[in-house]
Structure formats: C-alpha cells, structure tokens
PDB file of N, CA and C in Angstrom:
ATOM      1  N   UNK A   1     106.823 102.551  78.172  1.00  0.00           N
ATOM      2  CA  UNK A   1     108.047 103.321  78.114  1.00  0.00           C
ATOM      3  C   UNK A   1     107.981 104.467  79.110  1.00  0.00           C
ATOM      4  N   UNK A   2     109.393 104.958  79.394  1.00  0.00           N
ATOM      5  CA  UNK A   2     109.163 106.224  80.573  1.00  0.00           C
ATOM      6  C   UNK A   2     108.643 107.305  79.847  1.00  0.00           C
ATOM      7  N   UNK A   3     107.484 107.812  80.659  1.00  0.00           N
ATOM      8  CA  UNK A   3     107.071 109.053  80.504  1.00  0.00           C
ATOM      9  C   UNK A   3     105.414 108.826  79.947  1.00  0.00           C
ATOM     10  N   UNK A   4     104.551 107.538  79.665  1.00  0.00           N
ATOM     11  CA  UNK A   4     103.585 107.074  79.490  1.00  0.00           C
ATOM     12  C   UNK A   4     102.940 106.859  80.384  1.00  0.00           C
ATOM     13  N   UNK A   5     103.020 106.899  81.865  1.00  0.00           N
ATOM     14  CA  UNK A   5     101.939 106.936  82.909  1.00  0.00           C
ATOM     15  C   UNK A   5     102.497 108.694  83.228  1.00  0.00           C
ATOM     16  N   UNK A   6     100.933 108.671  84.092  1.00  0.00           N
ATOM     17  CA  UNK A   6     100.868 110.236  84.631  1.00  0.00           C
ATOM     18  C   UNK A   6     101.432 110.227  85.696  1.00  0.00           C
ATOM     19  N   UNK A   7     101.949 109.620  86.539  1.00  0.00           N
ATOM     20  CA  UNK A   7     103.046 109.639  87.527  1.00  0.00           C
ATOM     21  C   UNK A   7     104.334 109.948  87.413  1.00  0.00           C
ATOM     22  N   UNK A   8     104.716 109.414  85.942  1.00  0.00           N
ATOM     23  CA  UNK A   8     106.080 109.349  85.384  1.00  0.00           C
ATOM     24  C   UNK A   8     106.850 110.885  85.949  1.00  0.00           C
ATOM     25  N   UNK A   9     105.652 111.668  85.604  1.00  0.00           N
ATOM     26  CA  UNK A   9     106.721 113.360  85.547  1.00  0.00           C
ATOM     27  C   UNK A   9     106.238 114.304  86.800  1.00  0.00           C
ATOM     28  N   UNK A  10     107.121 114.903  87.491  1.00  0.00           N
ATOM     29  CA  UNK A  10     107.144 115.394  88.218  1.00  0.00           C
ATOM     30  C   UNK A  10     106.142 116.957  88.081  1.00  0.00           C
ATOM     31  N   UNK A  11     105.714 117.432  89.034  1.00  0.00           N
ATOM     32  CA  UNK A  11     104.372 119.044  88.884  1.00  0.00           C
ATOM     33  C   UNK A  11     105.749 119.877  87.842  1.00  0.00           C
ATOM     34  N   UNK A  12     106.478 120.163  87.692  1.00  0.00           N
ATOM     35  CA  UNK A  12     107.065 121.052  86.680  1.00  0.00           C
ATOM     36  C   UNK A  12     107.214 119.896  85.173  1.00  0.00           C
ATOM     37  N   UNK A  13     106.979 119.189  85.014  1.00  0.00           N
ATOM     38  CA  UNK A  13     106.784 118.768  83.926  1.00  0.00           C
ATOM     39  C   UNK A  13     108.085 117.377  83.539  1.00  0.00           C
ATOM     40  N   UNK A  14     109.341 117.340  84.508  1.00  0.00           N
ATOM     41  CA  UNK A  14     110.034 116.485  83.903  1.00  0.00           C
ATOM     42  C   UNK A  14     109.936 115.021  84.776  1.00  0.00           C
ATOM     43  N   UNK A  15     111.045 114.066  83.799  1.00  0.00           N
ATOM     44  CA  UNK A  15     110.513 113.002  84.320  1.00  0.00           C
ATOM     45  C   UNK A  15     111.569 113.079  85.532  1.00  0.00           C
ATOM     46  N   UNK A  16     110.901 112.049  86.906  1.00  0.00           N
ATOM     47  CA  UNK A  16     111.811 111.658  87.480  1.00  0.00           C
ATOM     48  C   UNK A  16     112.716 111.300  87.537  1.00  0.00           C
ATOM     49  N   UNK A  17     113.431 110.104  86.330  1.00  0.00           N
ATOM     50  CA  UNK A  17     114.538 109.294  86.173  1.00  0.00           C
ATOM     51  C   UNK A  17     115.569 110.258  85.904  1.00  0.00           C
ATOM     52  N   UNK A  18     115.100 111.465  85.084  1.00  0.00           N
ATOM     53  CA  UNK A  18     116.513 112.181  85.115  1.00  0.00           C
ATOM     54  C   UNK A  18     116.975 112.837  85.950  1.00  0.00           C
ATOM     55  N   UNK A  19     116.621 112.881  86.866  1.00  0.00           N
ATOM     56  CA  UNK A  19     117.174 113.505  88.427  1.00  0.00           C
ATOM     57  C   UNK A  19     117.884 112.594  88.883  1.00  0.00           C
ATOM     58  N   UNK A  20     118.156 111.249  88.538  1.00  0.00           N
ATOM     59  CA  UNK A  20     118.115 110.000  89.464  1.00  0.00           C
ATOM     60  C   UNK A  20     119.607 109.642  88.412  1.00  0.00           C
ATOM     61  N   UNK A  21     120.883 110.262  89.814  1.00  0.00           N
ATOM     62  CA  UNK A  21     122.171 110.584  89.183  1.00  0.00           C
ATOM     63  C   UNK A  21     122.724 108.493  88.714  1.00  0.00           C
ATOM     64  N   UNK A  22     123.482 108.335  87.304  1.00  0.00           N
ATOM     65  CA  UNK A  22     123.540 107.311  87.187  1.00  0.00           C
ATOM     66  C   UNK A  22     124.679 106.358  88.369  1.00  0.00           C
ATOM     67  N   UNK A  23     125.492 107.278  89.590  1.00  0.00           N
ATOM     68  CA  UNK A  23     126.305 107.074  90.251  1.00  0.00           C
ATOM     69  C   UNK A  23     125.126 106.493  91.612  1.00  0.00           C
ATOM     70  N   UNK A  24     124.137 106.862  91.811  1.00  0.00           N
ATOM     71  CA  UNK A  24     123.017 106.295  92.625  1.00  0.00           C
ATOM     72  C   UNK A  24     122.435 104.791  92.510  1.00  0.00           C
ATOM     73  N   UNK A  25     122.291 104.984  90.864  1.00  0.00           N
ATOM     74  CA  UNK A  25     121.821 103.419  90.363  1.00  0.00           C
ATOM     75  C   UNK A  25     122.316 102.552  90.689  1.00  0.00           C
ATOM     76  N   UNK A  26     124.146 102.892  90.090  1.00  0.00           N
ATOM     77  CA  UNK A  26     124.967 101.725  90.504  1.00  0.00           C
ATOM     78  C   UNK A  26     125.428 101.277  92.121  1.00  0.00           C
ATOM     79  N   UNK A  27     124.871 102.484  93.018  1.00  0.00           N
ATOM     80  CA  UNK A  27     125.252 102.297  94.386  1.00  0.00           C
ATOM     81  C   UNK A  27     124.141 101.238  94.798  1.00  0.00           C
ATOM     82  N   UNK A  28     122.587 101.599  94.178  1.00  0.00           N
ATOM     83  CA  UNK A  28     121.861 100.623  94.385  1.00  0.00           C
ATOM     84  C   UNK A  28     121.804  98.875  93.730  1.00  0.00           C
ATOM     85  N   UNK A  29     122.397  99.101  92.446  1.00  0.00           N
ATOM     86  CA  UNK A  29     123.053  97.324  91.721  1.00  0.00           C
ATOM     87  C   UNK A  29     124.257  96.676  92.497  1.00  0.00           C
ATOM     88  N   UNK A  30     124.659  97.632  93.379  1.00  0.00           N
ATOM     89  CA  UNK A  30     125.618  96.819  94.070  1.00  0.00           C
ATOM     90  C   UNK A  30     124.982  96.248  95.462  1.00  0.00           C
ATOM     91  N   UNK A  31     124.410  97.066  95.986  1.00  0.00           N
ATOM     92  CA  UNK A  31     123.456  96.642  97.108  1.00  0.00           C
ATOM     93  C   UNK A  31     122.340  95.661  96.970  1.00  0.00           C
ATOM     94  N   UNK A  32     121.788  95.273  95.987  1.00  0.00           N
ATOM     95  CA  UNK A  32     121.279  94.222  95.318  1.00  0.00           C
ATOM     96  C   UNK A  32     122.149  93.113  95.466  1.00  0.00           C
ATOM     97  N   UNK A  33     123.331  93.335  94.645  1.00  0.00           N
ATOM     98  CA  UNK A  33     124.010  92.236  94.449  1.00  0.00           C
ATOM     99  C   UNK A  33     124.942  91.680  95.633  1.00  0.00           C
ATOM    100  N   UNK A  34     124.711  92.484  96.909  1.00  0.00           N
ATOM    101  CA  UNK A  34     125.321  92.200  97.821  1.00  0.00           C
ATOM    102  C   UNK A  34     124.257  90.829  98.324  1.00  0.00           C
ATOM    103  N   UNK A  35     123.005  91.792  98.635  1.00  0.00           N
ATOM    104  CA  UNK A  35     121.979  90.685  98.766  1.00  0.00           C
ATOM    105  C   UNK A  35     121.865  89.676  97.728  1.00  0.00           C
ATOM    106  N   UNK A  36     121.786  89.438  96.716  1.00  0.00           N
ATOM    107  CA  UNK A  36     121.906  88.001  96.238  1.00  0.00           C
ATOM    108  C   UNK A  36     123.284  87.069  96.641  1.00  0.00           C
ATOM    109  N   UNK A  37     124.241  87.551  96.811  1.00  0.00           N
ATOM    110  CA  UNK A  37     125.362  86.778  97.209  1.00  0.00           C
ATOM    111  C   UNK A  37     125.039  85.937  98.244  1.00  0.00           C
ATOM    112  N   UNK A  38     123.977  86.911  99.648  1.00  0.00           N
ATOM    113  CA  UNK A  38     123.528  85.946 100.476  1.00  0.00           C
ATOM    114  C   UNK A  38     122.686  84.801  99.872  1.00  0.00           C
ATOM    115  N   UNK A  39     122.263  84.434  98.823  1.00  0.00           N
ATOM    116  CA  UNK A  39     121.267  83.829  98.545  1.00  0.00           C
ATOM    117  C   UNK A  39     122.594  82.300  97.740  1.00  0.00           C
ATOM    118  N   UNK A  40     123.159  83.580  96.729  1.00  0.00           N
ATOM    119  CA  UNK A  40     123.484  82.058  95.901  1.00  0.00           C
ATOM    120  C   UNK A  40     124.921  82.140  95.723  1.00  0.00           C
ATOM    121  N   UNK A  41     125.240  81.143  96.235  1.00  0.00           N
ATOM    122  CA  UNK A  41     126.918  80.432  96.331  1.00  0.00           C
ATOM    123  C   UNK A  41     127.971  80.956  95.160  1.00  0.00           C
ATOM    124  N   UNK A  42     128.835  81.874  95.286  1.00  0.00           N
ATOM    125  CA  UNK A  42     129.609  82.430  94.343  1.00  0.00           C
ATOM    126  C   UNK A  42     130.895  81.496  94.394  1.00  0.00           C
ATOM    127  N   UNK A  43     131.186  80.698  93.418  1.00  0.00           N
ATOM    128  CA  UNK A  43     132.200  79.962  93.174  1.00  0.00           C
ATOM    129  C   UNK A  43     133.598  80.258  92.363  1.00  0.00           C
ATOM    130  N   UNK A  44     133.200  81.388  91.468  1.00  0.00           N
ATOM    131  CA  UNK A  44     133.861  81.410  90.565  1.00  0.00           C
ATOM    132  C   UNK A  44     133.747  83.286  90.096  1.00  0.00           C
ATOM    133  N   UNK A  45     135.056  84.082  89.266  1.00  0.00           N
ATOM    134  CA  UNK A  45     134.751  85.406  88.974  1.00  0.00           C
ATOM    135  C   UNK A  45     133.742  85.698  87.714  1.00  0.00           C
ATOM    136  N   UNK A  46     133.595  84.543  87.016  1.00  0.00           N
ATOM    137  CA  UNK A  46     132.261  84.370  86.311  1.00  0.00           C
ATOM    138  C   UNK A  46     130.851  84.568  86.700  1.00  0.00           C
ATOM    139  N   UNK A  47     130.513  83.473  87.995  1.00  0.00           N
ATOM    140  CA  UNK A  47     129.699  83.680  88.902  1.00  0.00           C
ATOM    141  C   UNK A  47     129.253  85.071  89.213  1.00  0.00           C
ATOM    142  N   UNK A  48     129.914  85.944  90.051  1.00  0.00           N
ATOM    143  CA  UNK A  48     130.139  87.087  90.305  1.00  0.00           C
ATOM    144  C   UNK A  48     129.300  88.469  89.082  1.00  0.00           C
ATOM    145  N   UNK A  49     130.148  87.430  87.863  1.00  0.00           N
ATOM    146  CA  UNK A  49     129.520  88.975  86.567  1.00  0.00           C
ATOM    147  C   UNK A  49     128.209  88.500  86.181  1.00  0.00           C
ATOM    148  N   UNK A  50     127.934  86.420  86.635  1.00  0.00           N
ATOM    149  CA  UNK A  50     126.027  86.615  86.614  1.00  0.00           C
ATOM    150  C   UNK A  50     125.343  86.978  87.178  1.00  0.00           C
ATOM    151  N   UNK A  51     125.620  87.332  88.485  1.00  0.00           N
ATOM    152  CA  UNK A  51     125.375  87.788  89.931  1.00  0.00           C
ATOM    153  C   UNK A  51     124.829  89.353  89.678  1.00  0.00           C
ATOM    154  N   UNK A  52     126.321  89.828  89.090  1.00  0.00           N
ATOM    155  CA  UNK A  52     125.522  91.449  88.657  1.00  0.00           C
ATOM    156  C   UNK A  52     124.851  91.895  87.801  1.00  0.00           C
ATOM    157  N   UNK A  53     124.768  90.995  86.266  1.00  0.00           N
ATOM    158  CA  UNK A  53     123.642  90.693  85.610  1.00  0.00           C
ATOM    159  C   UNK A  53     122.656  90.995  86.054  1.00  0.00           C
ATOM    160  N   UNK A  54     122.247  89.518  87.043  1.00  0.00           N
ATOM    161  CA  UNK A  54     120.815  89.464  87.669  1.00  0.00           C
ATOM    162  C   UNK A  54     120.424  91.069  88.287  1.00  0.00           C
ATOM    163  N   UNK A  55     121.829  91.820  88.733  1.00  0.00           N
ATOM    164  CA  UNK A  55     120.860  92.852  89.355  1.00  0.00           C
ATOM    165  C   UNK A  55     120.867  94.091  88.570  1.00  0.00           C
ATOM    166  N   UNK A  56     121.902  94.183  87.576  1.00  0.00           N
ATOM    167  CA  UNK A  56     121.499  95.161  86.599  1.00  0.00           C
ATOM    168  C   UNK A  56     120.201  94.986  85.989  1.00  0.00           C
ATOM    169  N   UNK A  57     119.373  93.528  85.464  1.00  0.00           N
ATOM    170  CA  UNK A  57     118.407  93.632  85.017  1.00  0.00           C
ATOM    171  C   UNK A  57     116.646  93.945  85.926  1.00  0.00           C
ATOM    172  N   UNK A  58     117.103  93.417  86.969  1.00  0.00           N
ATOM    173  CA  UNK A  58     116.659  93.711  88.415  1.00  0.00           C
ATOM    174  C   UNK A  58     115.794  95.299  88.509  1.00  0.00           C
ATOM    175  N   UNK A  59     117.001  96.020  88.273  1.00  0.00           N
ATOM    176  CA  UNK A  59     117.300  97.290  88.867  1.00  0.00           C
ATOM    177  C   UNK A  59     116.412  98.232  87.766  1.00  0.00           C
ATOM    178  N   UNK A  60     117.039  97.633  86.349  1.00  0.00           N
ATOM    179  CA  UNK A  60     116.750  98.422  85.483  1.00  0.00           C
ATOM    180  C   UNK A  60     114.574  97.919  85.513  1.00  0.00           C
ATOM    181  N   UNK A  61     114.178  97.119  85.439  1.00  0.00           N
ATOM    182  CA  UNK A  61     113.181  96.228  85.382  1.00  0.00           C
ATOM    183  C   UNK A  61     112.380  97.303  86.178  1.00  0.00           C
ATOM    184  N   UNK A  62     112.556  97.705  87.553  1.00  0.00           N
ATOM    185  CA  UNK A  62     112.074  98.560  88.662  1.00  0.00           C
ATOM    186  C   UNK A  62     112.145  99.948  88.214  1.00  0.00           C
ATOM    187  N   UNK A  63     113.293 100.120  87.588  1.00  0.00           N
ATOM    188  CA  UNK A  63     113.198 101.652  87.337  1.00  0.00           C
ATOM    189  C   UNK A  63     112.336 102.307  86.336  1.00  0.00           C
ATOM    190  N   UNK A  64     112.128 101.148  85.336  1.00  0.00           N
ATOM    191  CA  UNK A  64     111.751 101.287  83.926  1.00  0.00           C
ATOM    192  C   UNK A  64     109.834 101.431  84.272  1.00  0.00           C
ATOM    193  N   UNK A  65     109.584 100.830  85.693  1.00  0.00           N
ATOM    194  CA  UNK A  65     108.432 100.554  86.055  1.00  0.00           C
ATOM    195  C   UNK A  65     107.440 100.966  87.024  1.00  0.00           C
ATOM    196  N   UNK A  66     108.858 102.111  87.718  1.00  0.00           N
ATOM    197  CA  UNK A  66     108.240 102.457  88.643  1.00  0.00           C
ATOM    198  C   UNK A  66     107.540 104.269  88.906  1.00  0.00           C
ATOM    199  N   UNK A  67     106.854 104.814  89.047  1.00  0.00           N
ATOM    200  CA  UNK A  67     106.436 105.690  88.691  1.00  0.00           C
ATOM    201  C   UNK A  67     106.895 107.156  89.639  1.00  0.00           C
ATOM    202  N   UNK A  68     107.641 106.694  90.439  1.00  0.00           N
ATOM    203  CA  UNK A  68     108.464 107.815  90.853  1.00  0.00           C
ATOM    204  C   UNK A  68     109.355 107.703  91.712  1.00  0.00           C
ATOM    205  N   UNK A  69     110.423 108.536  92.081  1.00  0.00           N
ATOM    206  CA  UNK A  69     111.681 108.419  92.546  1.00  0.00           C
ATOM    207  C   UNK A  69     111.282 107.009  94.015  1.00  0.00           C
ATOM    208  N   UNK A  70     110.146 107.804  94.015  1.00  0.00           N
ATOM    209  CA  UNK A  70     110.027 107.144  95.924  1.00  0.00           C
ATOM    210  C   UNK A  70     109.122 105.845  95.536  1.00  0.00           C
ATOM    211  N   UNK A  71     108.631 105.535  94.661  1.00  0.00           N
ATOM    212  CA  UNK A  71     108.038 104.625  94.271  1.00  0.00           C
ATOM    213  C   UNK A  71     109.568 103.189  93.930  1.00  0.00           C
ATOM    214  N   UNK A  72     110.421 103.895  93.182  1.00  0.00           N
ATOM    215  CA  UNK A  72     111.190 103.105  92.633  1.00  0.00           C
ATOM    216  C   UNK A  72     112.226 102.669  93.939  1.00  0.00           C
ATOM    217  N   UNK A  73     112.322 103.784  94.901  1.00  0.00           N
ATOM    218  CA  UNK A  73     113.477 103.413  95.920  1.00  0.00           C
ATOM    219  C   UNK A  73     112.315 102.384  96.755  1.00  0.00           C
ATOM    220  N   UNK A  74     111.029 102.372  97.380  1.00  0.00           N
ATOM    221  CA  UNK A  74     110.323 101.653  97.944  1.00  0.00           C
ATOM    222  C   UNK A  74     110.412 100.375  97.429  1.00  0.00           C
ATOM    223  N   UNK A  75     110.372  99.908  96.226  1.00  0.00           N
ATOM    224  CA  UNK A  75     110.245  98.186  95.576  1.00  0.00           C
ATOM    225  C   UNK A  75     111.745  97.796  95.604  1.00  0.00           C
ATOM    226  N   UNK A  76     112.755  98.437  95.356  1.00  0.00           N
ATOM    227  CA  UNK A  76     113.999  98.040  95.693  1.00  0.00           C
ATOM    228  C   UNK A  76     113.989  97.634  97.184  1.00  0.00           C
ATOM    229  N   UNK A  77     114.218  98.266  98.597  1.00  0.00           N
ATOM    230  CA  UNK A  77     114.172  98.427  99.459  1.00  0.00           C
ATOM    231  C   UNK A  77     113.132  97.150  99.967  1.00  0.00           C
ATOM    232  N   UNK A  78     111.979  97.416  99.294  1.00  0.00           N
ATOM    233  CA  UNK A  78     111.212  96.095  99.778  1.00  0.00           C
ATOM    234  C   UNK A  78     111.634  94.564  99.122  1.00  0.00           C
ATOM    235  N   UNK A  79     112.433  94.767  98.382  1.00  0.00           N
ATOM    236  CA  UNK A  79     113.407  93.194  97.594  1.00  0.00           C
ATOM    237  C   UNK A  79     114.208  93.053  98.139  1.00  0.00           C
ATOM    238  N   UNK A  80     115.084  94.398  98.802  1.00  0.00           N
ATOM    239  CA  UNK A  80     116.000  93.830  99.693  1.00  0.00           C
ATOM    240  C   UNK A  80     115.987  93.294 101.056  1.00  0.00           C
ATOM    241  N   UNK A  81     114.685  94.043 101.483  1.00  0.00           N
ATOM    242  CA  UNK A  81     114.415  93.110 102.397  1.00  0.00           C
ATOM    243  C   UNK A  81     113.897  92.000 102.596  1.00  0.00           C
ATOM    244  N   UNK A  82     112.961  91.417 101.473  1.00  0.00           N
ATOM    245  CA  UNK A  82     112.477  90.110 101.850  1.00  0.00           C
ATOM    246  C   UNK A  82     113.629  89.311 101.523  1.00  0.00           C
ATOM    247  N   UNK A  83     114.742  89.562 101.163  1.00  0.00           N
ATOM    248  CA  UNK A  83     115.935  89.168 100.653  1.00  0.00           C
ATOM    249  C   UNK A  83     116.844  88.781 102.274  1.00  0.00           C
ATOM    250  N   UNK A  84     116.826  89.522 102.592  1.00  0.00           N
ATOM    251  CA  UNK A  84     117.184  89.866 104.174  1.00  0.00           C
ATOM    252  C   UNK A  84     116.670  88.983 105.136  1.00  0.00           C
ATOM    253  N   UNK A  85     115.151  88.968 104.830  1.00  0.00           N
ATOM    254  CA  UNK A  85     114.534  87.955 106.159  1.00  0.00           C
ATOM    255  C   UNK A  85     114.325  86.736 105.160  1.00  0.00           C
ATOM    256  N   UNK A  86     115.076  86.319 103.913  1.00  0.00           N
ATOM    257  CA  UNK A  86     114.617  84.757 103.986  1.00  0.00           C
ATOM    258  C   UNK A  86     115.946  84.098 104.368  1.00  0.00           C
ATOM    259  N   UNK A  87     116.815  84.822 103.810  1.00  0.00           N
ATOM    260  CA  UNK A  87     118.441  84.258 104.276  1.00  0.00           C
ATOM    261  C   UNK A  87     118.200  84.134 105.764  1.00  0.00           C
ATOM    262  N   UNK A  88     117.906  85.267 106.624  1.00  0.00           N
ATOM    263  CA  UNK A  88     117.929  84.913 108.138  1.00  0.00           C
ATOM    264  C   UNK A  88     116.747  84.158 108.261  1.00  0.00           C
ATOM    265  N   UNK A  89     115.694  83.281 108.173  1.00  0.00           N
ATOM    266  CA  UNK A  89     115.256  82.174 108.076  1.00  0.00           C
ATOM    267  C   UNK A  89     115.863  81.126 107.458  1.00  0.00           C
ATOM    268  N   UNK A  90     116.279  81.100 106.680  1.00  0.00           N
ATOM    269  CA  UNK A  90     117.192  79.845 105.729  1.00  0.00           C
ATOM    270  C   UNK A  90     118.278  79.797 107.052  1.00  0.00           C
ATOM    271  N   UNK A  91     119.256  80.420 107.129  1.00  0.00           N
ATOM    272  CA  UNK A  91     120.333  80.571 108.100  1.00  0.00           C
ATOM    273  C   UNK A  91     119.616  79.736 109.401  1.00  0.00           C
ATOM    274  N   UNK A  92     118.561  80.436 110.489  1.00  0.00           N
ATOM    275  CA  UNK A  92     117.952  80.023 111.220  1.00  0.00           C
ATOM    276  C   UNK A  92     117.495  78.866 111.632  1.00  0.00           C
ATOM    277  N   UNK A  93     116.813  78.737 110.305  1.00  0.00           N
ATOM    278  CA  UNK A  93     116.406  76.928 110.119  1.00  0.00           C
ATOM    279  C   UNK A  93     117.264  76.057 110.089  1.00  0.00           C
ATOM    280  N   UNK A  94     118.202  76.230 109.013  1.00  0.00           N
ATOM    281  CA  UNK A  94     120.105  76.105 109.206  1.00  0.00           C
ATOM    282  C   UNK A  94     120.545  75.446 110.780  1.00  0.00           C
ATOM    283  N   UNK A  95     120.432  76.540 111.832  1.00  0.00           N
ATOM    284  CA  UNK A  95     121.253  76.586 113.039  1.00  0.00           C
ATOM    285  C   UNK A  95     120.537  75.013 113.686  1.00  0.00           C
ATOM    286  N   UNK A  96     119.407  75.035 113.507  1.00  0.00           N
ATOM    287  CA  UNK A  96     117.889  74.634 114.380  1.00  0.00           C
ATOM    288  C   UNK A  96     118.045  73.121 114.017  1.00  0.00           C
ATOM    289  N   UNK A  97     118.320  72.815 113.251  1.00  0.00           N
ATOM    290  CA  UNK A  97     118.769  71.583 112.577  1.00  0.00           C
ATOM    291  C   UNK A  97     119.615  70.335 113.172  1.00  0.00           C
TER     292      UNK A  97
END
C-alpha cells in the first residue's frame, strides 16, 4: 500500500502521490490510451471504453507501485515508448512486405 516503502514520502514527510494533481493522471490515461489505439484496432464506442480501462488500470498499477513522482513518470514514459517503437516496427515490417 502507499506509504510502506521508504521512498514513498518525500524529506518533509509527505507522500508523493498527493502532490500528483488528479487532472495530471488523467492527462497521462489519455496518453496511454492514445498509444494503445496504435496497437489495437478500435471498431466500435465500446472498444474505446476497453481501451481506457486497460489504461486506467495501467496507470493506476504504476502509480500504486512506484516510489516517487519521477520514478512513476519514468515507467510510464518508458511503456510509452516501447509502445512507440513496436508499432513503428510492426508498421515497418508492414511497408517491407
């Protein structure tokens, strides 16, 4: 749970996550879910609300886990990018074909 590793809290004593405005989160579940769209074929407005599922649980999964602000923006950032270079390989391989 937050606040059980010694990383969790910042030298004055609080935790990181509450600095971490909830209008940020969702800027980052959408940027997620931008990147999965590259991945998987949205057919339908159903589609779409499993789509953001996947990255609300995503998001929350990282935050719940990660031990500080810059810790938590680094593993996002690094999902979105391997997210980034497999589509432009998939795509690539795609063209090459």
């Amino acid at each position: 749970m937050a606040g059980n590793n010694q990383g969790d809290f910042n030298m004055d004593g609080s935790d990181w996550r509450a600095q971490l405005l909830d209008a940020s989160r969702q800027r980052i579940v959408n940027k997620i879910t931008e990147g999965l769209k590259g991945h998987i074929p949205i057919t339908s407005p159903e589609g779409l609300v499993e789509l953001q599922k996947i990255a609300v649980r995503y998001e929350e999964k990282i935050y719940t886990s990660a031990t500080s602000q810059s810790d938590y923006l680094r593993k996002i950032s690094l999902k979105l990018l391997t997210m980034e270079e497999t589509k432009s390989q998939t795509s690539g391989a795609t063209m090459s074909n």
